[in-house]
Protein backbone atom coordinates (compact mmCIF):
# COMPACT_ATOMS: atom_id res chain seq x y z
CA UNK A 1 81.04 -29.88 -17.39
CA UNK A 2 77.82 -29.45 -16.36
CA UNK A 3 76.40 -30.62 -12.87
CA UNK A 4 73.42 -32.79 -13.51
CA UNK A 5 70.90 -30.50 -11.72
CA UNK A 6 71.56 -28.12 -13.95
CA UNK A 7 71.21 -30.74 -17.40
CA UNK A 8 67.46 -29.37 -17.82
CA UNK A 9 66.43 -26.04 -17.78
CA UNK A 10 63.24 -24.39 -17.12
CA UNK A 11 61.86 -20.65 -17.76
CA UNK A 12 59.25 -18.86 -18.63
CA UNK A 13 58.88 -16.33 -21.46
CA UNK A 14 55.46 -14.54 -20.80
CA UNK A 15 52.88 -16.93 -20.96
CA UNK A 16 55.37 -19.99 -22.62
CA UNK A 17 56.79 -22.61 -20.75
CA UNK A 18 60.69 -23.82 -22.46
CA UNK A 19 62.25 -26.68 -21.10
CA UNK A 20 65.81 -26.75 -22.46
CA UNK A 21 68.01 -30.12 -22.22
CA UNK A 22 71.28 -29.04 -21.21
CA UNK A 23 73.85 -31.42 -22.16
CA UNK A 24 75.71 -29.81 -25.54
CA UNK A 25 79.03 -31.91 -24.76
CA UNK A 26 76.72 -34.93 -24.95
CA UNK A 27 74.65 -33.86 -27.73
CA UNK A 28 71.92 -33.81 -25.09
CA UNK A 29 71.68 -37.25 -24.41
CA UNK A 30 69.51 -37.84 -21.35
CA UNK A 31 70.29 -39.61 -18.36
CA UNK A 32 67.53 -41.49 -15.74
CA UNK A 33 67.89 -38.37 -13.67
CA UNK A 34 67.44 -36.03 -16.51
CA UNK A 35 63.84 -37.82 -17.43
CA UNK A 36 62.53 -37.66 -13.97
CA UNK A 37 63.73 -33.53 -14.46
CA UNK A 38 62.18 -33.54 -17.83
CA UNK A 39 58.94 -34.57 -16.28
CA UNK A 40 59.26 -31.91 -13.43
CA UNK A 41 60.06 -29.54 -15.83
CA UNK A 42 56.31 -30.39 -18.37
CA UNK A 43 54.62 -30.70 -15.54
CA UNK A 44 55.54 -27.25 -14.06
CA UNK A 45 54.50 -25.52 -17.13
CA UNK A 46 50.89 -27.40 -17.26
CA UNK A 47 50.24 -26.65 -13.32
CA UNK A 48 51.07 -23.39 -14.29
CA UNK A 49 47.79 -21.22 -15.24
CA UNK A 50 49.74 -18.39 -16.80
CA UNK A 51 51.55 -20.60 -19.38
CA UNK A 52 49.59 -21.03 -22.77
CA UNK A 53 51.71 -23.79 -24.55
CA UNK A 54 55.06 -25.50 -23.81
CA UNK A 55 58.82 -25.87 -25.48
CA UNK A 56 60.75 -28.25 -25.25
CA UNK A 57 64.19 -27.53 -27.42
CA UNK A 58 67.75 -28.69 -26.93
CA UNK A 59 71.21 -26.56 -26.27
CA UNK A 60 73.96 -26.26 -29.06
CA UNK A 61 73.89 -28.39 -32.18
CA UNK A 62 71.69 -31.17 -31.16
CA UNK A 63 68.26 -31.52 -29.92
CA UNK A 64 68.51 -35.06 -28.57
CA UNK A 65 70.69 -38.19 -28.75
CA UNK A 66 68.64 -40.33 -26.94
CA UNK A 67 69.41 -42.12 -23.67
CA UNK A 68 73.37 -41.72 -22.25
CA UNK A 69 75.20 -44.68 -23.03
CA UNK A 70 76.29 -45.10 -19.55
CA UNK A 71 72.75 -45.20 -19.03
CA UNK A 72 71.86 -47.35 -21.50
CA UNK A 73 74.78 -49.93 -20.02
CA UNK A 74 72.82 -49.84 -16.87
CA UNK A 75 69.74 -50.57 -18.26
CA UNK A 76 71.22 -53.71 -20.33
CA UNK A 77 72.48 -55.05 -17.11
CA UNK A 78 69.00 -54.83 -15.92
CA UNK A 79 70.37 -51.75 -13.14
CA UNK A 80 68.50 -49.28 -14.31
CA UNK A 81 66.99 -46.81 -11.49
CA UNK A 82 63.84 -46.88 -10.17
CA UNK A 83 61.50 -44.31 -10.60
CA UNK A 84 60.60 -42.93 -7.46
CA UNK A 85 56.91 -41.74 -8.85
CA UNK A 86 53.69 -43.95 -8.50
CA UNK A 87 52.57 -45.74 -11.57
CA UNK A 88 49.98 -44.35 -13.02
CA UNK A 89 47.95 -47.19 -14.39
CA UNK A 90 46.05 -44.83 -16.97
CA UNK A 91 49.45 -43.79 -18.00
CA UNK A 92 51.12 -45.23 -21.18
CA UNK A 93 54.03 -47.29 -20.33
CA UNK A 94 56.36 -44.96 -22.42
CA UNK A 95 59.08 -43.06 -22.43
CA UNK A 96 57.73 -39.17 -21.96
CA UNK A 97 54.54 -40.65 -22.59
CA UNK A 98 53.13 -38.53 -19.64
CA UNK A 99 53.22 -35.27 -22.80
CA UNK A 100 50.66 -37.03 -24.32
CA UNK A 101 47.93 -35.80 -21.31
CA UNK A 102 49.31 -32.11 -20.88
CA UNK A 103 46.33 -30.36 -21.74
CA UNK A 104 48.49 -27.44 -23.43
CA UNK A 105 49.98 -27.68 -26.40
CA UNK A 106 53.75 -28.87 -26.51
CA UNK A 107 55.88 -28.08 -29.46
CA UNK A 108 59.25 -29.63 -29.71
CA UNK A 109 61.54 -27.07 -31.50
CA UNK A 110 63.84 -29.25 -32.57
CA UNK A 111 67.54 -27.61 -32.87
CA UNK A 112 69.76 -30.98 -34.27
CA UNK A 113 69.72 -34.21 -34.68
CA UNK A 114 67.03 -36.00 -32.29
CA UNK A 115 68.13 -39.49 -32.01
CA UNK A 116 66.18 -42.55 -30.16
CA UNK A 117 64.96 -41.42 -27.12
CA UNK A 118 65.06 -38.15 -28.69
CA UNK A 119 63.03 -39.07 -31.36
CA UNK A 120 60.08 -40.23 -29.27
CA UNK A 121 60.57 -37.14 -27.12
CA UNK A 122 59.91 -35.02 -30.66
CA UNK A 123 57.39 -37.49 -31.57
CA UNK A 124 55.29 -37.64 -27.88
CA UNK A 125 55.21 -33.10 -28.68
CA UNK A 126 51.91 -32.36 -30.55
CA UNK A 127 53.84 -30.19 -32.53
CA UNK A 128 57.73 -30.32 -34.10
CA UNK A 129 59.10 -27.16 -35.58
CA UNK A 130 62.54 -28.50 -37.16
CA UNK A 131 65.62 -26.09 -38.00
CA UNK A 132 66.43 -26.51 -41.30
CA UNK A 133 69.85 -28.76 -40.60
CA UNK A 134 67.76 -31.12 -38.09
CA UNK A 135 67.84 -34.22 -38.92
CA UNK A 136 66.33 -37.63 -37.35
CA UNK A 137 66.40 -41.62 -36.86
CA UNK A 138 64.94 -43.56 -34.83
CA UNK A 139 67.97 -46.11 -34.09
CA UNK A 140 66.10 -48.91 -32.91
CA UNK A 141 66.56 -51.41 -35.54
CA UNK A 142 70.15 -51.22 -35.24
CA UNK A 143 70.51 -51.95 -31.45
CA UNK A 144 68.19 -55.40 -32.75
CA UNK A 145 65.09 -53.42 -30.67
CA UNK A 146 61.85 -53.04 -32.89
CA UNK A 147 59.35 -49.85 -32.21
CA UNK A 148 59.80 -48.85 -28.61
CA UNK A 149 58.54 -46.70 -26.39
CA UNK A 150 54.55 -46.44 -28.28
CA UNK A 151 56.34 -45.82 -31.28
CA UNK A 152 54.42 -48.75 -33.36
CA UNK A 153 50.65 -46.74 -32.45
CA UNK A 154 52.07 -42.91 -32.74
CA UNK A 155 54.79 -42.93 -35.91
CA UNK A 156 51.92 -44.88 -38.35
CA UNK A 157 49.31 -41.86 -37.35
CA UNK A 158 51.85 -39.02 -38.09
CA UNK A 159 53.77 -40.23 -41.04
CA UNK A 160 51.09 -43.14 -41.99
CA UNK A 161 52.47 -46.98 -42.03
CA UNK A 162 54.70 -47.76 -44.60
CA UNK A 163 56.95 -44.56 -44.14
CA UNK A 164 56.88 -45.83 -40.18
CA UNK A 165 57.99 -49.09 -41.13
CA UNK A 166 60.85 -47.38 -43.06
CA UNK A 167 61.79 -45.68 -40.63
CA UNK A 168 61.56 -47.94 -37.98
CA UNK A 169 63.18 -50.84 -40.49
CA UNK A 170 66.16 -48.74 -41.43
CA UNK A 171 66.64 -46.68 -38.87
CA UNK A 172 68.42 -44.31 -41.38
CA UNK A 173 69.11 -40.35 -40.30
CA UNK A 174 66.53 -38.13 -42.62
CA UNK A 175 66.84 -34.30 -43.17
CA UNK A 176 64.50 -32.01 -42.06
CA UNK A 177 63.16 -31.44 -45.36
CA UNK A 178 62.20 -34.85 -45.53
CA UNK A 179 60.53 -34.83 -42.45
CA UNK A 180 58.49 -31.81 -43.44
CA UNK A 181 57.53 -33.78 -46.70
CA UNK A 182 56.45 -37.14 -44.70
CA UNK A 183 54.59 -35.04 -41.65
CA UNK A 184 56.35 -35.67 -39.22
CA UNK A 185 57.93 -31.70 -38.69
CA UNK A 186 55.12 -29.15 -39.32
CA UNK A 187 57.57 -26.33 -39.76
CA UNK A 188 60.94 -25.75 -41.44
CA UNK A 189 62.70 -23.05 -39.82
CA UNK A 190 66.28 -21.48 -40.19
CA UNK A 191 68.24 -22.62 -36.90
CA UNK A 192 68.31 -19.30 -35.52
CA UNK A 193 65.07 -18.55 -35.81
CA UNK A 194 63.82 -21.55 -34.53
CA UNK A 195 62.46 -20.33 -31.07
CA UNK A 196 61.17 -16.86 -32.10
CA UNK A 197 59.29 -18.94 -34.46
CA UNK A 198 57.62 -21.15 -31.87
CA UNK A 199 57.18 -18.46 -29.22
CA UNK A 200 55.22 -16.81 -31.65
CA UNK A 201 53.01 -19.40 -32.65
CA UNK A 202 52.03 -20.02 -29.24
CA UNK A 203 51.47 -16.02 -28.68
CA UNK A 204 49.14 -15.92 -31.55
CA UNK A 205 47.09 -18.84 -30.05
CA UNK A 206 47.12 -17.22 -26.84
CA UNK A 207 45.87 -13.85 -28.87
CA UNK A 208 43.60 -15.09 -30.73
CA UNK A 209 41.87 -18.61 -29.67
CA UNK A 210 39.06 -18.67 -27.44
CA UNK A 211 39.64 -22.19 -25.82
CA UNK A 212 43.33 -23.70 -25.16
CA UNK A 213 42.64 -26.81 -22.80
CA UNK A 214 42.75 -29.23 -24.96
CA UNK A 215 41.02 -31.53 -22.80
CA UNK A 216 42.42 -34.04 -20.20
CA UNK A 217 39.99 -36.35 -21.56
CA UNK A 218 40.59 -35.95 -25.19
CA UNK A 219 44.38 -36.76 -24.07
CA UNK A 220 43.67 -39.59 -21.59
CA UNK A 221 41.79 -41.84 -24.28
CA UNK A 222 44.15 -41.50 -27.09
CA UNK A 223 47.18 -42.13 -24.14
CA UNK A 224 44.80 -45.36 -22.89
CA UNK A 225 44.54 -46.86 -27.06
CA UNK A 226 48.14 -46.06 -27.03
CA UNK A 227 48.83 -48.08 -24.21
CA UNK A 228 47.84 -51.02 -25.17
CA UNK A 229 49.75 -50.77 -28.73
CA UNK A 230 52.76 -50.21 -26.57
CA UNK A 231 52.36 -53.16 -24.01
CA UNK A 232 52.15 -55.32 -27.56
CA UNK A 233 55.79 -53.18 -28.90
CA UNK A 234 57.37 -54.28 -25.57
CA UNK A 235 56.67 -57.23 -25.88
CA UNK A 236 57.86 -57.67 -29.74
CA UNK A 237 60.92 -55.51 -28.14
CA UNK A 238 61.76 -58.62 -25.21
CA UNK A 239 61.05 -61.08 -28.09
CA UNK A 240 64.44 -59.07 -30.59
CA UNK A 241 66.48 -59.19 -27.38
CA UNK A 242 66.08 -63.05 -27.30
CA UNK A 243 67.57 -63.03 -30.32
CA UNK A 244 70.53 -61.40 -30.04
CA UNK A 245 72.43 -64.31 -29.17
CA UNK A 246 71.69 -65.32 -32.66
CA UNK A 247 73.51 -64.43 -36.27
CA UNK A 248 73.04 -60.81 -37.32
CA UNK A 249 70.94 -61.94 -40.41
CA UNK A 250 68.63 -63.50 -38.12
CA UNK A 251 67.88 -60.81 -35.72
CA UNK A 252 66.87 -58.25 -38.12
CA UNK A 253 64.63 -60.63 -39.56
CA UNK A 254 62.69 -60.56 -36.19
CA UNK A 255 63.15 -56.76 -36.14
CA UNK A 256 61.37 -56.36 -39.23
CA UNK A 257 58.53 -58.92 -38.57
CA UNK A 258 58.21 -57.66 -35.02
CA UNK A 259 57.75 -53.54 -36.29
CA UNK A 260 55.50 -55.05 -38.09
CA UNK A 261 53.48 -56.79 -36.25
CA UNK A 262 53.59 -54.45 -34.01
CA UNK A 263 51.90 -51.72 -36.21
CA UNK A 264 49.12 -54.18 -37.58
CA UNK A 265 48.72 -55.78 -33.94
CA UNK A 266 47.57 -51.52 -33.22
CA UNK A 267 45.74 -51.21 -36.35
CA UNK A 268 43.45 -54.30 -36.08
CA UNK A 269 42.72 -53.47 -32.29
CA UNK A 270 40.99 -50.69 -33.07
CA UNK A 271 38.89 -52.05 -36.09
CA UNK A 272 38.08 -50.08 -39.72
């Protein structure tokens, strides 16, 4: 068993960054402490001037299952942790949102399935190079939550709206090659070639492109839109929880209105 300082890893390879989630017994699933480490981890790699792009990839056959269900019993009980960090206010209110503003490019090289919180972690990369027996879901739908964690602003611009709502509606597990055919991977790669693959692309940017920084800017107004889309998704969220009380039938009723008005509540904020 692992000791939980030791759940995420960091190195770096040259002039990459790899944060490695650490948990193969638990297909990865993350605990509180592991996203505080996760964050450490990003943030490393951006302070760092002699890393070009970041990794972020799982160990053994999965990439992510999404929050620990111990965890996720604490957080039901309304005992979830405290973050020790100060809010940011110009910070999206999101799980991993803060990869959204690392002015490097982030590629999640996604090794297995990538589940929930996994999913948004894949999602919040700019990148997702997927071995070719990934496979995802978002899960939401069938825990009677609707589009969390920015989820309702970021799937519909990667994938486009009615594929989000699909996703998000069904929460059904989709292959890799079905990911590559929607957008949401950019790559299909054979498993064990999967981080040779993404060192490499970030080697040839470093080779060959004049300017890397994104932009803390560029990143800080698309996290600020996205922020408000996800204040309106947590609420929609808190509204599904009120109605889990209720019959099954009625609760995904609300999940399916809520993704969606989630998703048009994004798309009408920010106008034609």
């Amino acid at each position: 068993m692992n000791s939980e300082a030791s759940n995420v890893e960091y190195e770096r390879d040259d002039s990459i960054g790899i944060v490695r989630l650490n948990r193969p017994e638990k297909l990865n699933a993350f605990t509180y402490a592991m996203i505080e480490r996760i964050r450490d981890a990003v943030d490393r790699a951006a302070a760092d001037e002699g890393v070009v792009g970041i990794i972020v990839t799982g160990t053994g056959r999965a990439f992510c299952a999404g929050l620990d269900a111990g965890d996720l019993a604490l957080s039901t009980e309304g005992r979830a942790p405290k973050s020790s960090r100060k809010a940011d206010p110009n910070e999206l209110p999101a799980l991993f949102s803060h990869i959204l503003r690392v002015p490097k490019p982030v590629i999640a090289a996604v090794n297995g399935v990538a589940a929930g919180g996994g999913f948004v972690l894949a999602m919040m990369c700019d990148l997702r190079f997927a071995a070719s027996d990934a496979s995802f879901t978002t899960v939401f739908s069938k825990r009677g939550l609707i589009a969390e964690h920015g989820t309702a602003w970021l799937l519909p611009r990667i994938v486009g709206t009615s594929r989000a709502l699909d996703l998000l509606w069904s929460s059904r597990r989709f292959d890799a090659a079905e990911a590559y055919r929607i957008g949401f991977a950019d790559r299909i790669v054979p498993r064990e070639n999967l981080l040779d693959e993404c060192k490499a692309y970030i080697r040839e940017l470093a080779a060959n492109i004049a300017e890397l920084d994104r932009g803390d800017e560029i990143r800080g107004v698309s996290a600020l839109v996205a922020r408000d889309g996800a204040r309106v998704s947590r609420r929609r969220c808190a509204d599904a929880g009120r109605a889990r009380a209720s019959r099954r039938g009625r609760r995904r009723g609300l999940v399916r209105r809520a993704s969606r008005a989630a998703i048009q509540a994004n798309q009408a904020r920010e106008g034609p």
